[in-house]
Protein backbone atom coordinates (compact mmCIF):
# COMPACT_ATOMS: atom_id res chain seq x y z
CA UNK A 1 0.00 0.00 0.00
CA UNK A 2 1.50 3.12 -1.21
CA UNK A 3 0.79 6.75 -0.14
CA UNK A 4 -1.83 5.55 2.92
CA UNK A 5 -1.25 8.22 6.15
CA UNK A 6 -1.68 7.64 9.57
CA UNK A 7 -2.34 10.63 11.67
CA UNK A 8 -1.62 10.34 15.68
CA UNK A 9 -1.79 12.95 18.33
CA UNK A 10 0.00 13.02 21.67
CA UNK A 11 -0.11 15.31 25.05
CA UNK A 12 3.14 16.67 25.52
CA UNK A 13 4.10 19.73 27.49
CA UNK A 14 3.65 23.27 25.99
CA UNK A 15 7.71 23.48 26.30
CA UNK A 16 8.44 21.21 24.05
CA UNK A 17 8.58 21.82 19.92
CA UNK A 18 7.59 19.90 17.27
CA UNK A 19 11.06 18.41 16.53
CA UNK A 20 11.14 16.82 19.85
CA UNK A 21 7.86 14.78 19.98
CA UNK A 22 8.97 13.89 16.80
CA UNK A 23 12.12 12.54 17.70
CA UNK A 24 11.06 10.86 20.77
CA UNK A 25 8.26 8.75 18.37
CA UNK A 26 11.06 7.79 15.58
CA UNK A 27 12.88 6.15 18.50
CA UNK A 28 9.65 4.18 19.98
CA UNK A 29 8.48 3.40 16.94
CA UNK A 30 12.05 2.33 15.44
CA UNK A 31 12.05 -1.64 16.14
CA UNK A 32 8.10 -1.90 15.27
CA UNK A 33 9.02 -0.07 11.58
CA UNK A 34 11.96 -2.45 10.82
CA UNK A 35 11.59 -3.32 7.40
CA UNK A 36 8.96 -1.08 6.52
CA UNK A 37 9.43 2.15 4.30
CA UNK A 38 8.20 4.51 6.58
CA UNK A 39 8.47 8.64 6.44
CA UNK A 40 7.32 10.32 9.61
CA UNK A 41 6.90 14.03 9.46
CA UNK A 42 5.88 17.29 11.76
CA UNK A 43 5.47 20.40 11.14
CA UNK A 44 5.41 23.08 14.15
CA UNK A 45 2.26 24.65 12.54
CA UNK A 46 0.60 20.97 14.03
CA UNK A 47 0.88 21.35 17.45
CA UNK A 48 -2.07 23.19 19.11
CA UNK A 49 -2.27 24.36 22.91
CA UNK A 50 -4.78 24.60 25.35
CA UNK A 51 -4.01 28.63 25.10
CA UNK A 52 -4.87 27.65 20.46
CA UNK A 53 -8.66 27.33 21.26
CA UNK A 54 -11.19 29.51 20.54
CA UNK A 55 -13.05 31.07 23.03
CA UNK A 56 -16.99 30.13 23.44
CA UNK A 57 -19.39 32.35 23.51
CA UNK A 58 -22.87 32.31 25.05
CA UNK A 59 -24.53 30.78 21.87
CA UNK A 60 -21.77 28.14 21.93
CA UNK A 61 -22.27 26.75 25.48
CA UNK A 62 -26.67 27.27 24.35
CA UNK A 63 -25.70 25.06 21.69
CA UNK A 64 -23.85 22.63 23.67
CA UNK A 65 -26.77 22.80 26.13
CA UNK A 66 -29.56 21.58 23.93
C-alpha cells in the first residue's frame, strides 16, 4: 500500500517543539518499523495548545446545552 497516512496525536508539554515529539516517536516506533518504508513528518504549525482554542461564547455553550 503506497501513499496511505496515519495521523496520531499526543499530550506533551507546551515546552516542548515539534522536533522533539517527533524525535522521541522515531525512537519508539524504530524496532516496530523495521523493514517497513516509513516517512514520519511534523510540522510546528501541528501542534495546538490549550491557550490555540477559541473562546466560546454564550450561543456556543446554548448550543452545547440543547
Amino acid at each position: 500500500m503506497e501513499g496511505v497516512k496515519f495521523g496520531w496525536s499526543v499530550c506533551v508539554p507546551e515546552s516542548c517543539h515539534a522536533e522533539d515529539v517527533l524525535r522521541h516517536f522515531n525512537r519508539s516506533i524504530q524496532d516496530l518499523t523495521e523493514g517497513l518504508n516509513l516517512t514520519v513528518s511534523l510540522e510546528e504549525d501541528q501542534c495546538f495548545s490549550w491557550a490555540d482554542q477559541p473562546s466560546l461564547g454564550i450561543p456556543d455553550y446554548l448550543f452545547l446545552i440543547f
